[in-house]
N, C-alpha and C. Protein backbone atom coordinates (compact mmCIF):
# COMPACT_ATOMS: atom_id res chain seq x y z
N UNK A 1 0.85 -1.18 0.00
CA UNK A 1 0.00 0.00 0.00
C UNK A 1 0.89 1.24 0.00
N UNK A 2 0.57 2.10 -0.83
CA UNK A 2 0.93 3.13 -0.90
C UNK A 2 1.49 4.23 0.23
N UNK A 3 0.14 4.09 1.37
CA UNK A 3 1.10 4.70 2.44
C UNK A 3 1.88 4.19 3.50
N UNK A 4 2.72 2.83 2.82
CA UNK A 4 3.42 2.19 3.85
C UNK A 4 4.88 2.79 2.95
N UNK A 5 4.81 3.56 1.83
CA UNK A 5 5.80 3.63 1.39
C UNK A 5 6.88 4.89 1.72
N UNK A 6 8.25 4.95 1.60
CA UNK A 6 8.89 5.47 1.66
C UNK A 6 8.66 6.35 0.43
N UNK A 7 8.73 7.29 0.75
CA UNK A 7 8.23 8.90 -0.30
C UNK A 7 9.32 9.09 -1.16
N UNK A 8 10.74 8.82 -0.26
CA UNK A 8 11.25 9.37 -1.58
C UNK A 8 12.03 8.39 -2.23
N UNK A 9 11.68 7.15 -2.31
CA UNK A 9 12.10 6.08 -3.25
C UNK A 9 10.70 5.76 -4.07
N UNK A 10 11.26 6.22 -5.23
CA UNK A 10 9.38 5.87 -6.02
C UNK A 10 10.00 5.16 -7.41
N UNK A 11 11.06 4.14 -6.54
CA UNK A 11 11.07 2.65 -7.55
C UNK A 11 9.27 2.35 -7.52
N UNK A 12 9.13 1.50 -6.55
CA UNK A 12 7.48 1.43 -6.84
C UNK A 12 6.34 2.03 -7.98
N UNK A 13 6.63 3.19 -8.36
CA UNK A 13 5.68 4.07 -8.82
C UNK A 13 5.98 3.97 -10.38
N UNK A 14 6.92 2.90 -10.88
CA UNK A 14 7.58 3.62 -12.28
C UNK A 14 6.61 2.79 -12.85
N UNK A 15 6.71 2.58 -14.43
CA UNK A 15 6.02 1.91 -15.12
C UNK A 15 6.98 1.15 -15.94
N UNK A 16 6.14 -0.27 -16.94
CA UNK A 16 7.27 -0.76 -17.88
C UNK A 16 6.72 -0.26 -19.32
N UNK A 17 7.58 -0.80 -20.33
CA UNK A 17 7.57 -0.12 -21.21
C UNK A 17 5.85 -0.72 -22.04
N UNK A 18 4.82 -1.04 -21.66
CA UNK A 18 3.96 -1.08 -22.60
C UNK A 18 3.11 -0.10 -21.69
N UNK A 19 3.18 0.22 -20.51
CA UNK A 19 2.80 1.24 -19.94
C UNK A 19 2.89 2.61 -20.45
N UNK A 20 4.58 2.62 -20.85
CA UNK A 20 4.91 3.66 -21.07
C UNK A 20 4.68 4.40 -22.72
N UNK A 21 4.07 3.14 -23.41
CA UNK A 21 3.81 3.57 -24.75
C UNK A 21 2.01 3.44 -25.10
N UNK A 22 1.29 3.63 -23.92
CA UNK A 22 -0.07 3.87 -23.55
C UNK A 22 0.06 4.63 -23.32
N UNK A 23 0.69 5.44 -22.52
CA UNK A 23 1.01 7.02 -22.41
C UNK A 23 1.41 7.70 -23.44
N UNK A 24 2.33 7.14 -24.50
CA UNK A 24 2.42 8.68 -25.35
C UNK A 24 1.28 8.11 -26.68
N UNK A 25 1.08 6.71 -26.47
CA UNK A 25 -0.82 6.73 -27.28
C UNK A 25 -1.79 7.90 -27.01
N UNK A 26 -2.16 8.10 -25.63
CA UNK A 26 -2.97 8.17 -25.47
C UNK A 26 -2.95 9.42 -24.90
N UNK A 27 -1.49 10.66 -24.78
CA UNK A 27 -0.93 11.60 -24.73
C UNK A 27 -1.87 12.61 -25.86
N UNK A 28 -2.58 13.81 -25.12
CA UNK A 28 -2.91 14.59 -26.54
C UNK A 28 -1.93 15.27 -26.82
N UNK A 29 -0.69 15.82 -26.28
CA UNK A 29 0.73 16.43 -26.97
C UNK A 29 1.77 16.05 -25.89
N UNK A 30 2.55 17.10 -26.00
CA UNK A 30 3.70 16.85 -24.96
C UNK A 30 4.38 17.88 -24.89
N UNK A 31 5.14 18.13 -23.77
CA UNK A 31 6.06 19.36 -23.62
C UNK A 31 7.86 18.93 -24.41
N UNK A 32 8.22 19.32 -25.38
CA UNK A 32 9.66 19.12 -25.56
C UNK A 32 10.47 20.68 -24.72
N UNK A 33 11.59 20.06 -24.63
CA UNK A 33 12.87 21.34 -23.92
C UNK A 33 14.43 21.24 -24.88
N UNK A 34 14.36 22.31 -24.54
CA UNK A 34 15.52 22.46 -25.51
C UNK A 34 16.14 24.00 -24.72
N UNK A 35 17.82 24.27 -25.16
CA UNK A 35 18.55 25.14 -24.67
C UNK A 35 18.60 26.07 -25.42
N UNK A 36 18.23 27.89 -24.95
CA UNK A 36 19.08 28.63 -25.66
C UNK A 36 20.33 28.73 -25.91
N UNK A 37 20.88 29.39 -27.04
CA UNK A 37 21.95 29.90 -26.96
C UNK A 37 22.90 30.26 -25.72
N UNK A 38 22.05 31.00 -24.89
CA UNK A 38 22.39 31.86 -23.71
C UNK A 38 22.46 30.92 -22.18
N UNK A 39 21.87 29.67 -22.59
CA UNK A 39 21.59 28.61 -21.36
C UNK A 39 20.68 28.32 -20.99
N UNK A 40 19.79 29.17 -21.52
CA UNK A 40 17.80 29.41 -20.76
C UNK A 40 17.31 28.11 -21.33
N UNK A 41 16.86 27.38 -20.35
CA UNK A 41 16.02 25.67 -20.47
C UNK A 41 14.77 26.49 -20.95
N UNK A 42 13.99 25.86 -22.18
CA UNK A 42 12.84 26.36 -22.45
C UNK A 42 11.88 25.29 -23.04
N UNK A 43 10.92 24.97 -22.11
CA UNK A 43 9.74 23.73 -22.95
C UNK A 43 8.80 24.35 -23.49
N UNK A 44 8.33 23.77 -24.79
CA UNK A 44 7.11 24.00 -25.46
C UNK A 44 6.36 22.91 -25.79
N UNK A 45 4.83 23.04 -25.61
CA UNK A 45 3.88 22.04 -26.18
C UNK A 45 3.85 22.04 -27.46
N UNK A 46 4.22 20.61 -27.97
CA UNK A 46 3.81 20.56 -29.36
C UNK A 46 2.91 18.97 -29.58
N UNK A 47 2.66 19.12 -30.72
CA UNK A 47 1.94 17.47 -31.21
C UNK A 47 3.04 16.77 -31.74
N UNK A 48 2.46 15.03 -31.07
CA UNK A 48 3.52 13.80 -31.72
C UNK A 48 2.88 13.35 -32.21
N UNK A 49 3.42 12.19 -33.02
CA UNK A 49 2.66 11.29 -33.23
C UNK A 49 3.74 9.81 -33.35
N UNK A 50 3.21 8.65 -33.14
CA UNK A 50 4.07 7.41 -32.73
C UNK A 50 4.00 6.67 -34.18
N UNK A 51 4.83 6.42 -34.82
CA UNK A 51 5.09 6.00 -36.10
C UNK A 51 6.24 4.50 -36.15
N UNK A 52 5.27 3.79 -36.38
CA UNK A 52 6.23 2.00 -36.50
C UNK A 52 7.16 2.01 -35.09
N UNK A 53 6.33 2.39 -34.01
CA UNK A 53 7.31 2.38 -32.82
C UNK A 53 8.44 3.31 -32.47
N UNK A 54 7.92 4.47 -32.98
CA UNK A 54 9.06 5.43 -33.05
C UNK A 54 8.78 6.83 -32.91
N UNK A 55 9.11 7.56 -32.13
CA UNK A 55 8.42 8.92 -31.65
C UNK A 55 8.58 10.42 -32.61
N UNK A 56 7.91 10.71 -32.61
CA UNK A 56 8.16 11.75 -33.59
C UNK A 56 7.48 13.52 -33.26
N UNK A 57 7.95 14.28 -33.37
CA UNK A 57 7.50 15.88 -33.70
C UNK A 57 7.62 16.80 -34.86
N UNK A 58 7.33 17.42 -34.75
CA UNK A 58 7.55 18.84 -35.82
C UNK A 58 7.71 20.44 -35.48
N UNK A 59 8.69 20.74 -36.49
CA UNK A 59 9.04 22.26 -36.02
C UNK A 59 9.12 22.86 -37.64
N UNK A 60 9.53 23.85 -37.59
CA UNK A 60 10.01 25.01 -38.83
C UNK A 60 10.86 25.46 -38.61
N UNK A 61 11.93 25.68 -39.58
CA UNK A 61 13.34 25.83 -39.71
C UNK A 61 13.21 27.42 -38.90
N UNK A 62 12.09 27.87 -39.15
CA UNK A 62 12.09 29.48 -38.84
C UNK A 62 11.82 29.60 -37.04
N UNK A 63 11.90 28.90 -36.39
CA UNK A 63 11.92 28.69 -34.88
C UNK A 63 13.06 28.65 -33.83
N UNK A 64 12.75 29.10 -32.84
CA UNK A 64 14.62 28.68 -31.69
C UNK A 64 14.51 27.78 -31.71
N UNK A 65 13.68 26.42 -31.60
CA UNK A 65 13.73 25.27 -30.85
C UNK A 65 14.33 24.34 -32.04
N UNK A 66 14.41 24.57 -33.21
CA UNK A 66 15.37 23.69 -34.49
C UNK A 66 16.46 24.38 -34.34
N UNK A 67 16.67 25.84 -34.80
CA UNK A 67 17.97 25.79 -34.35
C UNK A 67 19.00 25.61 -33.31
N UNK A 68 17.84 25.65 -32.30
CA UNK A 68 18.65 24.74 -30.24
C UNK A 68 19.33 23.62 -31.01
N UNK A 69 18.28 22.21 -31.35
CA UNK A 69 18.19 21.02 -31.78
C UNK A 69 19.10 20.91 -32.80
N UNK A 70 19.58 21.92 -33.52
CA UNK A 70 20.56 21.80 -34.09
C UNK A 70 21.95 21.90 -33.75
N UNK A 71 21.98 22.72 -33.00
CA UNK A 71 23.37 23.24 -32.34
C UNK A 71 23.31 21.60 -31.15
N UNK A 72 22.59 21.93 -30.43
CA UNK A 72 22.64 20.82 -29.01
C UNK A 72 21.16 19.46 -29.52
N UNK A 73 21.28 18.74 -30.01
CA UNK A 73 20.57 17.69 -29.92
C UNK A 73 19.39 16.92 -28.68
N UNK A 74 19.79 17.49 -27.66
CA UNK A 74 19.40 16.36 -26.52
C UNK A 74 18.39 17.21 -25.84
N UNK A 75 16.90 16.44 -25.75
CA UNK A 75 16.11 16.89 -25.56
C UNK A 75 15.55 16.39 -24.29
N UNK A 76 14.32 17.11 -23.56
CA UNK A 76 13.35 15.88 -23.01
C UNK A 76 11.89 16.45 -23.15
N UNK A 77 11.41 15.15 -23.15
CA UNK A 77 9.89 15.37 -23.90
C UNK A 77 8.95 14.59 -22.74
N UNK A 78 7.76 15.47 -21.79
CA UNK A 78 6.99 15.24 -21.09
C UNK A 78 5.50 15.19 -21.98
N UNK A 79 5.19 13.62 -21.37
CA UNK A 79 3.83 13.22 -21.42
C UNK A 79 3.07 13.16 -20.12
N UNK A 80 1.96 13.30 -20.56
CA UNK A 80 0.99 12.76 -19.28
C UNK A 80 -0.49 12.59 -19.68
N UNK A 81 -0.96 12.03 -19.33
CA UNK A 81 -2.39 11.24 -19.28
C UNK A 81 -2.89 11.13 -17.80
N UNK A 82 -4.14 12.03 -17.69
CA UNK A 82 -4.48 11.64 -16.40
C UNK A 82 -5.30 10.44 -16.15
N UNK A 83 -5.05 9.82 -14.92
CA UNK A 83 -5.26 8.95 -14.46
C UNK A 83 -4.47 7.24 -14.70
N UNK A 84 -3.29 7.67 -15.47
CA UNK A 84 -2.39 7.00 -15.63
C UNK A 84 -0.95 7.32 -15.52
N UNK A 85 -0.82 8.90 -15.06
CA UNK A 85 0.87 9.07 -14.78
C UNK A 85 1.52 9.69 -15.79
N UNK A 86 2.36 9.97 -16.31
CA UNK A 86 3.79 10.90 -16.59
C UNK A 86 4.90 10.15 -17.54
N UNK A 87 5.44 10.54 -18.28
CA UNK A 87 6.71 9.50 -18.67
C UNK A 87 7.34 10.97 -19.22
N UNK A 88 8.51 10.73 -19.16
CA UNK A 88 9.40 11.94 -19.66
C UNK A 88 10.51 11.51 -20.39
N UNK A 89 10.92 11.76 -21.51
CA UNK A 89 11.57 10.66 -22.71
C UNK A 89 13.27 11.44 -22.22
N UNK A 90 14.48 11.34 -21.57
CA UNK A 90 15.25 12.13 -22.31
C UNK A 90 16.06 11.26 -23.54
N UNK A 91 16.37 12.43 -24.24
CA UNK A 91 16.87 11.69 -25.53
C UNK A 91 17.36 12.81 -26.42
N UNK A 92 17.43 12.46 -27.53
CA UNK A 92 18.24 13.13 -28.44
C UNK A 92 17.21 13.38 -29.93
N UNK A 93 17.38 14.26 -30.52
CA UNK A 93 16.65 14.35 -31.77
C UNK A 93 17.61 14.93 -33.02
N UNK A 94 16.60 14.44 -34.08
CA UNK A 94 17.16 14.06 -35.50
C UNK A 94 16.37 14.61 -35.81
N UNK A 95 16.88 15.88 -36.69
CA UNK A 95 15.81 16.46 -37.99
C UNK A 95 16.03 15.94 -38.75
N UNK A 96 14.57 16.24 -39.58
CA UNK A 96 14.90 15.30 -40.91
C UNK A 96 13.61 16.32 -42.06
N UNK A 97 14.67 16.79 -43.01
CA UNK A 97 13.81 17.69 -44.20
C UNK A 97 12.83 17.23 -45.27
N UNK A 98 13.08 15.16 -45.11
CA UNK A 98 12.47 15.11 -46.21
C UNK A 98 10.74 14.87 -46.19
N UNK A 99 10.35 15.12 -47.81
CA UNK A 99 8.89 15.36 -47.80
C UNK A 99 8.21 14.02 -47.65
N UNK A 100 8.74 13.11 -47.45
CA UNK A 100 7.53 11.81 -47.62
C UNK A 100 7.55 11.92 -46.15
N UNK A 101 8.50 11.67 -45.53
CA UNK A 101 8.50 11.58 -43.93
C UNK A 101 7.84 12.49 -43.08
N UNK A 102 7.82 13.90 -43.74
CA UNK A 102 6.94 14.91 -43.40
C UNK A 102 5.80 15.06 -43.42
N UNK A 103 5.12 14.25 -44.71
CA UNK A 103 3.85 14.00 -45.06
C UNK A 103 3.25 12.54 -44.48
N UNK A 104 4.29 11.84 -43.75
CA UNK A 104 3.67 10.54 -43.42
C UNK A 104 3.34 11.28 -41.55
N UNK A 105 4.30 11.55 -41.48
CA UNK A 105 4.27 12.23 -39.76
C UNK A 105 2.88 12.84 -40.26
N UNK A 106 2.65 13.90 -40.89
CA UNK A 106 1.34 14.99 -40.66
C UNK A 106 0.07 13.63 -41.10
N UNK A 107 0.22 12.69 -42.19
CA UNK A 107 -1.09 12.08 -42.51
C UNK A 107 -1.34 11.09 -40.76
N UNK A 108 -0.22 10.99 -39.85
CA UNK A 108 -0.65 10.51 -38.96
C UNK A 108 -1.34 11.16 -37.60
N UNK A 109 -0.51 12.36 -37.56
CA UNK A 109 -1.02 13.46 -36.67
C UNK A 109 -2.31 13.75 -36.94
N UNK A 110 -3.16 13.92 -38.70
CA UNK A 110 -4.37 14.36 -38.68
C UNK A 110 -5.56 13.10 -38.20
N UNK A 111 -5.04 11.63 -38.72
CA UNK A 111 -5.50 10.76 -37.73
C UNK A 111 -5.57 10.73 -36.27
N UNK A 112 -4.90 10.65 -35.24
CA UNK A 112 -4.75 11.24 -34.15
C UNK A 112 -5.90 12.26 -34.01
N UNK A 113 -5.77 13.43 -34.23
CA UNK A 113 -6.79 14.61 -34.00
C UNK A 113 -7.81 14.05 -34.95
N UNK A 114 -8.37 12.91 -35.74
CA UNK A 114 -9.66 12.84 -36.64
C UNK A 114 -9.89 13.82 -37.37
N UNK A 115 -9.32 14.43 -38.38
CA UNK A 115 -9.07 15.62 -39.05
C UNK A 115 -9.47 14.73 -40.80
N UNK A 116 -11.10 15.06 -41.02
CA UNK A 116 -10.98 13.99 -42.00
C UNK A 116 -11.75 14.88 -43.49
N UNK A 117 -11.93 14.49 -44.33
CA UNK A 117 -12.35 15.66 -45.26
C UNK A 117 -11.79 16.49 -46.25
N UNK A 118 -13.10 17.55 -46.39
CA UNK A 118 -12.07 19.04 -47.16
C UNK A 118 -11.31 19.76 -45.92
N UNK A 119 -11.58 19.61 -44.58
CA UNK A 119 -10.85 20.35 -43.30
C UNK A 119 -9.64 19.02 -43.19
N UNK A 120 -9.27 18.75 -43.46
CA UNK A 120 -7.77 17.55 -43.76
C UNK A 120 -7.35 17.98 -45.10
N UNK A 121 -7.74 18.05 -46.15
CA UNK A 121 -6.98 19.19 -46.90
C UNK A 121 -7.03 20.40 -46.87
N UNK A 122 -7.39 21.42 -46.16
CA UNK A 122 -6.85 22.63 -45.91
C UNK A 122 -6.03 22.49 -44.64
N UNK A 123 -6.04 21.29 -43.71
CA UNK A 123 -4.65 21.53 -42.56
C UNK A 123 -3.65 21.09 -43.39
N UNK A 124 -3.70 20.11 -43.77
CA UNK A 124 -2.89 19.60 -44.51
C UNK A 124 -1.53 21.03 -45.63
N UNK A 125 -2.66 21.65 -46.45
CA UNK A 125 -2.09 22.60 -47.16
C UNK A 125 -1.55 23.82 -45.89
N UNK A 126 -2.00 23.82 -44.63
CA UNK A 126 -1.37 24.99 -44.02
C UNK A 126 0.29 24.36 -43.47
N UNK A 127 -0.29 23.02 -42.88
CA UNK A 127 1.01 22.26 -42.59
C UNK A 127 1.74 21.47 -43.08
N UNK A 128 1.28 21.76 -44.22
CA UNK A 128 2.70 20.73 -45.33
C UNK A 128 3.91 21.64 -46.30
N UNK A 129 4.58 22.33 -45.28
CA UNK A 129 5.43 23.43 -46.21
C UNK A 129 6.43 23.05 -46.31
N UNK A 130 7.44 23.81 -47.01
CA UNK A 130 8.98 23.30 -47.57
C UNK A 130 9.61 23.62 -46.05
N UNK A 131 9.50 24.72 -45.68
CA UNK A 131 10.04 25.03 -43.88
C UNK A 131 9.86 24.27 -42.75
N UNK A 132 9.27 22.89 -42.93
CA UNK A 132 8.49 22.05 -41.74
C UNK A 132 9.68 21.30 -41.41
N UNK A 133 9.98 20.74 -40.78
CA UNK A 133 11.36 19.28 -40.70
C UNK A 133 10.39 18.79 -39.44
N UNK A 134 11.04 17.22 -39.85
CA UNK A 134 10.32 16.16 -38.30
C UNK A 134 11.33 15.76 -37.93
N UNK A 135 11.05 15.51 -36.68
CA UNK A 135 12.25 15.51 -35.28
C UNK A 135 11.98 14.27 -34.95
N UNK A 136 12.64 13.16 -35.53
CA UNK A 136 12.70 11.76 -34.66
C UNK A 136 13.35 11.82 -33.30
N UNK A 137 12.48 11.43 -31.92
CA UNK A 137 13.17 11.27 -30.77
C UNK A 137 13.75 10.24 -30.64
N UNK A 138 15.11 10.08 -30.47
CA UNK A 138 15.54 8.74 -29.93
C UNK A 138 15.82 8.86 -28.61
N UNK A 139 15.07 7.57 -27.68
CA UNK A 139 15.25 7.81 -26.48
C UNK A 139 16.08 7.24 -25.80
N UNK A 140 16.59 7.64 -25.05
CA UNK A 140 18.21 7.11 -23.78
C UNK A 140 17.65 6.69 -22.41
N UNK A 141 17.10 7.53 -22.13
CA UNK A 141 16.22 6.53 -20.80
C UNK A 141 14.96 7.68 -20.44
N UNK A 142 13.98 6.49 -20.10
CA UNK A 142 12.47 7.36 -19.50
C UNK A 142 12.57 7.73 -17.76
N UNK A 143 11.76 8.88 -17.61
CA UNK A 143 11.33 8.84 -15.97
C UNK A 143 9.93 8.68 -16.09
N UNK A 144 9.17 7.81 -15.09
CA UNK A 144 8.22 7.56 -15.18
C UNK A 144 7.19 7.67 -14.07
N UNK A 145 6.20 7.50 -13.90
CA UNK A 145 5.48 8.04 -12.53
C UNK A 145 3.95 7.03 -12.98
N UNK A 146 3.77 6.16 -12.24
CA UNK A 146 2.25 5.80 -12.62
C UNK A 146 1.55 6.18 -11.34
N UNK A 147 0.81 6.90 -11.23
CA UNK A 147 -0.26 7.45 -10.49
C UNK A 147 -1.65 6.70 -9.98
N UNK A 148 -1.52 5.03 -10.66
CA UNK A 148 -2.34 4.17 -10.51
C UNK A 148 -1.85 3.75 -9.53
N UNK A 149 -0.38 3.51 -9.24
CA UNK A 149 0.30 2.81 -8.12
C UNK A 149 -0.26 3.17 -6.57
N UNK A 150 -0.71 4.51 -6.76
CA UNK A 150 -0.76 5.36 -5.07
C UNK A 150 -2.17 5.07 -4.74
N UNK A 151 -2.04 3.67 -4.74
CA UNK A 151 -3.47 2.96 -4.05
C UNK A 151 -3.22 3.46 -2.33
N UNK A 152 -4.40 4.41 -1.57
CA UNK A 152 -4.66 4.42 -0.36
C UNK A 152 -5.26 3.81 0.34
């Protein structure tokens, strides 16, 4: 039981990995972080989407957070789902300019959000530009938190 536990060892509380990929299923975005120039840690919410087991985002060349990712690679990316807990990816990311990969990431993202129609081709035409690149996360290790665990 939860309150027989020692607070600040929360081995107990982690999750395994099919846990942890119900969470960024079932994640409606996530916070990525990335470094200024200057040192300033800065997270932003953006949309993923999980592709053949493999995590993915998007940015525009015209943003700080590609050129951070360019200079410094290593990111971390917070999920959460309530009533199931937290996972926080750190890891490293890979841009990548090309258009099929760009267009397979967005035809999956508009699944995700159910974006189906003539309103799936006009997101589509706002977010399918030559300036877009997708950010494969590769991950190095998760922190995890299941919130199911803290049975009282």
């Amino acid at each position: 039981m939860a309150s027989e536990q020692v607070w600040e060892d929360l081995n107990p509380f982690r999750m395994d990995q099919e846990t942890i990929n119900q969470v960024l299923a079932k994640a409606p975005g996530c916070t990525v972080c990335y470094t200024k120039r200057d040192g300033q840690p800065v997270g932003v919410w953006v949309s993923h989407a999980v592709m053949d087991g493999e995590l993915y985002v998007t940015t525009t060349e015209n943003r700080g957070k590609t050129a951070s990712w360019r200079r410094d690679p290593r990111t971390s990316v917070t999920f959460a789902v309530p009533g199931i807990g937290s996972v926080t990816v750190l890891g490293r990311v890979t841009l990548n300019d090309d258009p099929g990969l760009r267009h397979r990431f967005l035809a999956a993202l508009a699944d995700r959000m159910s974006i189906q129609g003539g309103r799936r081709d006009q997101w589509f035409q706002h977010m399918d530009t030559e300036g877009r690149v997708t950010g494969h996360i590769t991950p190095e290790r998760y922190i995890t938190f299941d919130e199911r665990k803290l049975a009282w």
